[in-house]
PDB file of N, CA and C in Angstrom:
ATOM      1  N   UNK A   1     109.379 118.541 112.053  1.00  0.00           N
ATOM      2  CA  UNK A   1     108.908 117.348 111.362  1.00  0.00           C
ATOM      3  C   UNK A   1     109.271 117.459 109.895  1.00  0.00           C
ATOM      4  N   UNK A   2     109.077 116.502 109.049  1.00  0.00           N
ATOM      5  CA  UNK A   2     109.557 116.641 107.707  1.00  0.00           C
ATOM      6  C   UNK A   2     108.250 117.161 106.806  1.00  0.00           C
ATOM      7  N   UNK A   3     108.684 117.815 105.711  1.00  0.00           N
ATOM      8  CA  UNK A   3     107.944 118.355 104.806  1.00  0.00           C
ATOM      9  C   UNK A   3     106.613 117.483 104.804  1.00  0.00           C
ATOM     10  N   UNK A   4     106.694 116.608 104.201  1.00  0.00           N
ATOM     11  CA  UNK A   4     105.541 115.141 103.916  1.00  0.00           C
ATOM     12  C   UNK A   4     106.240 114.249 103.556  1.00  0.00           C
ATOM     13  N   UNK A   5     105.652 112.724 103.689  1.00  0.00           N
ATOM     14  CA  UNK A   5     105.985 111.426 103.523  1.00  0.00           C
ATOM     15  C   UNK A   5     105.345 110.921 101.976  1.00  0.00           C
ATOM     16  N   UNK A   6     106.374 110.115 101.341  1.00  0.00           N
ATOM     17  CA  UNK A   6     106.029 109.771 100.551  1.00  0.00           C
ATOM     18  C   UNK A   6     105.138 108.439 100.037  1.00  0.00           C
ATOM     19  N   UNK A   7     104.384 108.139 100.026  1.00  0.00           N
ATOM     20  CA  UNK A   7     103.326 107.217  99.799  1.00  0.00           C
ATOM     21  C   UNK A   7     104.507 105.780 100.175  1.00  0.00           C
ATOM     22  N   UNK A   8     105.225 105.914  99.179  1.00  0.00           N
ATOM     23  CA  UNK A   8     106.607 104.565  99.145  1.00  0.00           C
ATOM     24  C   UNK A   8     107.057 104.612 100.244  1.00  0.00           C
ATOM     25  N   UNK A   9     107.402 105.835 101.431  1.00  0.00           N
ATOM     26  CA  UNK A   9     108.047 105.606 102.672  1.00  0.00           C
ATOM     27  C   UNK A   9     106.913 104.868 103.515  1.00  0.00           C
ATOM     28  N   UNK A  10     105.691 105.011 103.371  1.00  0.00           N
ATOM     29  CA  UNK A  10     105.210 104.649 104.335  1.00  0.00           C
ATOM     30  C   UNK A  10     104.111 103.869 104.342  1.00  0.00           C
ATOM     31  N   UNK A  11     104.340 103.330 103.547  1.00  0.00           N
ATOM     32  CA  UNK A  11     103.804 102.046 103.031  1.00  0.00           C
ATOM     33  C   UNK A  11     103.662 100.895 104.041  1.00  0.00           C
ATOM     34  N   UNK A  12     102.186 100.259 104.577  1.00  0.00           N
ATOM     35  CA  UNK A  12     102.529  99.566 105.660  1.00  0.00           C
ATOM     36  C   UNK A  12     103.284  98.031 105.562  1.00  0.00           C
ATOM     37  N   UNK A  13     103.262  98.244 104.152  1.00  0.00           N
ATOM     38  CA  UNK A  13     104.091  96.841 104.217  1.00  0.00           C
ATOM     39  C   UNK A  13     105.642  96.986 104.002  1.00  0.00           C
ATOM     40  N   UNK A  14     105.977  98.361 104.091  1.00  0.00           N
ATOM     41  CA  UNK A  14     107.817  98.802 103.811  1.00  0.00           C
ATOM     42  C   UNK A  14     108.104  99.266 105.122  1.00  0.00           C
ATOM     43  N   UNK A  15     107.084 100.277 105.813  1.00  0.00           N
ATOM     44  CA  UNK A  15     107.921 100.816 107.105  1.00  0.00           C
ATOM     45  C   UNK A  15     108.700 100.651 107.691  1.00  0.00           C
ATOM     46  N   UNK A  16     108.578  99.369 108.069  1.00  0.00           N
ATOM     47  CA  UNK A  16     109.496  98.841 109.230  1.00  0.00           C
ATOM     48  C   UNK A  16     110.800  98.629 108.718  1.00  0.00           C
ATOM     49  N   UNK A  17     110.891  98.539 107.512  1.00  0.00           N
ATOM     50  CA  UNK A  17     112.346  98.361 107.012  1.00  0.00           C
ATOM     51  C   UNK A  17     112.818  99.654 106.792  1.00  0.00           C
ATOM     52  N   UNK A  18     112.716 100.966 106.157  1.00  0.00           N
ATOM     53  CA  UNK A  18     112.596 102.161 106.319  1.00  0.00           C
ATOM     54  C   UNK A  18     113.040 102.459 107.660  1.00  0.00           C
ATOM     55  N   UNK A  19     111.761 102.594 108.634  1.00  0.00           N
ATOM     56  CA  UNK A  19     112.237 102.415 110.129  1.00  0.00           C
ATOM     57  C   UNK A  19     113.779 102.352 110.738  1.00  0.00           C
ATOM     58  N   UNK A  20     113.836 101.177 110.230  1.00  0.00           N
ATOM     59  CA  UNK A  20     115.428 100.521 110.799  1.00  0.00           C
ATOM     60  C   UNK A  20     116.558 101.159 110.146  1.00  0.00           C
ATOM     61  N   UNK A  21     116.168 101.355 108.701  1.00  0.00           N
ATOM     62  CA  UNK A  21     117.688 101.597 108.386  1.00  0.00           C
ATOM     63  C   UNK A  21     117.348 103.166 108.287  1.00  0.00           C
ATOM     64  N   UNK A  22     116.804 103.898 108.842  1.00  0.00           N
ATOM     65  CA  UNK A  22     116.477 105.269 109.168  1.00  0.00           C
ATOM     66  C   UNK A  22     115.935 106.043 108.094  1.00  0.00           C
ATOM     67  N   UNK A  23     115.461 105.666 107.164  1.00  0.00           N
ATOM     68  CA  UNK A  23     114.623 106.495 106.267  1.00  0.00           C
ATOM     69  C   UNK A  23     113.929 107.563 106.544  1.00  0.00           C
ATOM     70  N   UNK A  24     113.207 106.709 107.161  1.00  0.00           N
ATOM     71  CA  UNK A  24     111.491 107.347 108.228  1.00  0.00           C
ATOM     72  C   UNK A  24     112.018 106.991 109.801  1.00  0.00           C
ATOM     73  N   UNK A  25     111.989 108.635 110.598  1.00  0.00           N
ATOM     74  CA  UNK A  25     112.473 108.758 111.974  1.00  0.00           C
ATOM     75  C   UNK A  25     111.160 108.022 112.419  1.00  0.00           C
ATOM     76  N   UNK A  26     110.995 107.303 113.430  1.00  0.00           N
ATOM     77  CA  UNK A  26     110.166 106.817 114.030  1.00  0.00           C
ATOM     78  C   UNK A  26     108.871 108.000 114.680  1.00  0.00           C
ATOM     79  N   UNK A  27     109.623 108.752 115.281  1.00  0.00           N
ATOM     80  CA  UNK A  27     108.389 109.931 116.063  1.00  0.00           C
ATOM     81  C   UNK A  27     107.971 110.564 114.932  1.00  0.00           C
ATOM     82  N   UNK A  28     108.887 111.016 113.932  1.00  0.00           N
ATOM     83  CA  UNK A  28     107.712 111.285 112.955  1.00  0.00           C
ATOM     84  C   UNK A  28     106.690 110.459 112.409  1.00  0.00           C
ATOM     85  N   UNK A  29     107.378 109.776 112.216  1.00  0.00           N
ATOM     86  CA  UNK A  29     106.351 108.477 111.603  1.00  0.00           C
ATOM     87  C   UNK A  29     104.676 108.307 112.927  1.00  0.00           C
ATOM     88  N   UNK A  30     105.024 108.294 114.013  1.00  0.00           N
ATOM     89  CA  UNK A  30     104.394 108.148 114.743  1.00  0.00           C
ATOM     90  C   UNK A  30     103.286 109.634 114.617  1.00  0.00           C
ATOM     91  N   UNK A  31     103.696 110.657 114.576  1.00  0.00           N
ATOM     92  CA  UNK A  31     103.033 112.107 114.572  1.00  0.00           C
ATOM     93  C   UNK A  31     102.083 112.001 113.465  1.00  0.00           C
ATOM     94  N   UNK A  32     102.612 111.647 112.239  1.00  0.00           N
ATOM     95  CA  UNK A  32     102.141 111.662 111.036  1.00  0.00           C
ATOM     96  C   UNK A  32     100.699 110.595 111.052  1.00  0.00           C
ATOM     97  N   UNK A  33     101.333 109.495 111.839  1.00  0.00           N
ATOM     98  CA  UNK A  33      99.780 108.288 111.772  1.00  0.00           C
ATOM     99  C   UNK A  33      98.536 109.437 112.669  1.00  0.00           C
ATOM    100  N   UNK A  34      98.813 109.973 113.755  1.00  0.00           N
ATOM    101  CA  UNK A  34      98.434 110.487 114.702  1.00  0.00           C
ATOM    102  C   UNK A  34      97.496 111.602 113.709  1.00  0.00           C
ATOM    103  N   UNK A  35      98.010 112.036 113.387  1.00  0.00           N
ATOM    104  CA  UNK A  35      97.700 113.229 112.444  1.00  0.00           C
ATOM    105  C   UNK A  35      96.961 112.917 111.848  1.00  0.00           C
ATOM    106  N   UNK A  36      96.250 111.771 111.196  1.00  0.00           N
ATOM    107  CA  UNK A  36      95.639 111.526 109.738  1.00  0.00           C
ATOM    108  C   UNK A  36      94.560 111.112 110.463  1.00  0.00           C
ATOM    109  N   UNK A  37      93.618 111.480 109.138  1.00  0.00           N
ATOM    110  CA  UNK A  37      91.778 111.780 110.070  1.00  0.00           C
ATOM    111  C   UNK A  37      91.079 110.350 110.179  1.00  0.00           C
ATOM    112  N   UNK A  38      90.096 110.563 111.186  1.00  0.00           N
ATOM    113  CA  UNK A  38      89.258 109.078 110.951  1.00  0.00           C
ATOM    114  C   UNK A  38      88.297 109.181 110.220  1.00  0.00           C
ATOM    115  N   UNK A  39      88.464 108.553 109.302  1.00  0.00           N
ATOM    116  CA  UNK A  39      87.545 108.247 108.258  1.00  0.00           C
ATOM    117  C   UNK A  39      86.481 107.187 107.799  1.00  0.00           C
ATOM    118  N   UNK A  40      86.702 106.733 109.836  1.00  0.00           N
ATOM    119  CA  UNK A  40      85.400 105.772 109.839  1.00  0.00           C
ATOM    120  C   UNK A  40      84.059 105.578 109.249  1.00  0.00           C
ATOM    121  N   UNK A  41      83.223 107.302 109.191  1.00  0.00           N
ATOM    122  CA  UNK A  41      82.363 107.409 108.967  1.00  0.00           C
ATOM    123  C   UNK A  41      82.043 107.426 107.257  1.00  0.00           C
ATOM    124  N   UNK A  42      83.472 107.063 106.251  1.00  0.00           N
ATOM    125  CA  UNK A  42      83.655 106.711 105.285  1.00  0.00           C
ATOM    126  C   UNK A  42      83.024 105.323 104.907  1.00  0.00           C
ATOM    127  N   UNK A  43      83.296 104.447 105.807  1.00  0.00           N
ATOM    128  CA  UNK A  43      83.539 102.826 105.380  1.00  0.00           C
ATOM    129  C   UNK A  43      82.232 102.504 105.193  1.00  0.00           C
ATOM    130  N   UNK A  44      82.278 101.426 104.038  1.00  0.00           N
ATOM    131  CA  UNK A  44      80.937 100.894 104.076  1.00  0.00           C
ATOM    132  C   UNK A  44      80.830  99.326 103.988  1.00  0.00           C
ATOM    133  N   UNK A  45      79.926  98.446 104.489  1.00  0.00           N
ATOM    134  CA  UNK A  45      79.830  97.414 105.093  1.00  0.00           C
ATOM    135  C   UNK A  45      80.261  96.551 104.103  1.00  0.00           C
ATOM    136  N   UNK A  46      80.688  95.673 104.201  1.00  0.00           N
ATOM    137  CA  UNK A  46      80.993  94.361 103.333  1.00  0.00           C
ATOM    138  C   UNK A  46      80.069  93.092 103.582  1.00  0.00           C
ATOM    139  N   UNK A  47      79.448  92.256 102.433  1.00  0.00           N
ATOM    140  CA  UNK A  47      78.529  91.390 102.992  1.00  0.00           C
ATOM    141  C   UNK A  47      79.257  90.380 102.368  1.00  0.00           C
ATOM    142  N   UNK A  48      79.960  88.931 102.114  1.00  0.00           N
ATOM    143  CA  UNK A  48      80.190  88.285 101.821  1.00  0.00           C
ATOM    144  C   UNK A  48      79.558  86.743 101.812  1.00  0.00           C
ATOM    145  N   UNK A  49      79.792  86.045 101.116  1.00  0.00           N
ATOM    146  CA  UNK A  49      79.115  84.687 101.334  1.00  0.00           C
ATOM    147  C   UNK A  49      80.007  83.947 100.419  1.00  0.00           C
ATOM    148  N   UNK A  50      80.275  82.767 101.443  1.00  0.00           N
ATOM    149  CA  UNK A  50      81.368  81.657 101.183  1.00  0.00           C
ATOM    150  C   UNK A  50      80.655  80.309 100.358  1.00  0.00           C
ATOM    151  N   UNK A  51      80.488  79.705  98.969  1.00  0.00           N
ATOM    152  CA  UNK A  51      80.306  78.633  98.880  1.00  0.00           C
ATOM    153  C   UNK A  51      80.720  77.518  99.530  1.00  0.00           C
ATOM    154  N   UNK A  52      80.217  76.607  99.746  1.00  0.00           N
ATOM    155  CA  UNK A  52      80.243  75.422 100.540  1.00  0.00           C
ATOM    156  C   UNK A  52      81.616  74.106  99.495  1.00  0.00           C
ATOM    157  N   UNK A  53      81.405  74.553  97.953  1.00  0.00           N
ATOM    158  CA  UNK A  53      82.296  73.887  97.258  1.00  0.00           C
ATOM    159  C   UNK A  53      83.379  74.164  97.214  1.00  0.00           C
ATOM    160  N   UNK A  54      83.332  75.342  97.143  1.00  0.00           N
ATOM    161  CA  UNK A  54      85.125  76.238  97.628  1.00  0.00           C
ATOM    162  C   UNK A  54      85.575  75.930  98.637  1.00  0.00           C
ATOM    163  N   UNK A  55      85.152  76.022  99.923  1.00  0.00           N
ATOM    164  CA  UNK A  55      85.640  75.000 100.947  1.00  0.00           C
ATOM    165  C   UNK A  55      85.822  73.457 100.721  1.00  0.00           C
ATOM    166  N   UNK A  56      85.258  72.961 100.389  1.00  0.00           N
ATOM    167  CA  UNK A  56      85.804  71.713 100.004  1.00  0.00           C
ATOM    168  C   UNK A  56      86.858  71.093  99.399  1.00  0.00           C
ATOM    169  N   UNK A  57      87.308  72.313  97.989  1.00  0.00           N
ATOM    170  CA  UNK A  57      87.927  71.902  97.485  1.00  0.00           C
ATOM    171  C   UNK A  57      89.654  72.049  98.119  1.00  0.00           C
ATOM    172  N   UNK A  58      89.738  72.953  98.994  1.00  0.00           N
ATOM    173  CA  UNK A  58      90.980  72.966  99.625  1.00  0.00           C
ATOM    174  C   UNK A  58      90.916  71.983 101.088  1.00  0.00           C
ATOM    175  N   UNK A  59      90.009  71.333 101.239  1.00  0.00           N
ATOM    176  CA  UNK A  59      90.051  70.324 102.398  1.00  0.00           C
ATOM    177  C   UNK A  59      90.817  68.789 101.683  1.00  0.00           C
ATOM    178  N   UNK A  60      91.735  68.398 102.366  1.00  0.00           N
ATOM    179  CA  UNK A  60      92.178  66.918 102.070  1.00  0.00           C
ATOM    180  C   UNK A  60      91.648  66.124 102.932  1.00  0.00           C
TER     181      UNK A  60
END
């Protein structure tokens, strides 16, 4: 496998281009997601609340 990935290779909004033109081998790429911990027990809840005028104002 390769040394480590660089934040810029694997970026979820670059991969796939990477990917293709072979930057980032795919099975590594795949090993590496595999590899990285769950950090579910990290997350913490989000409560949000939508005004009723903000909706409005993008309705025609």
């Amino acid at each position: 496998m390769a040394e480590t990935f660089e934040n810029k290779q694997i970026d979820k909004r670059v991969v796939q281009r990477y990917l293709r033109k072979g930057i980032v081998d795919e099975k590594e790429y795949a090993a590496h997601l595999k590899a990285l911990p769950d950090r579910e027990e990290d997350a913490l809840p989000v409560d949000a609340a939508l005004d009723d005028d903000f909706l409005d104002d993008d309705v025609e």
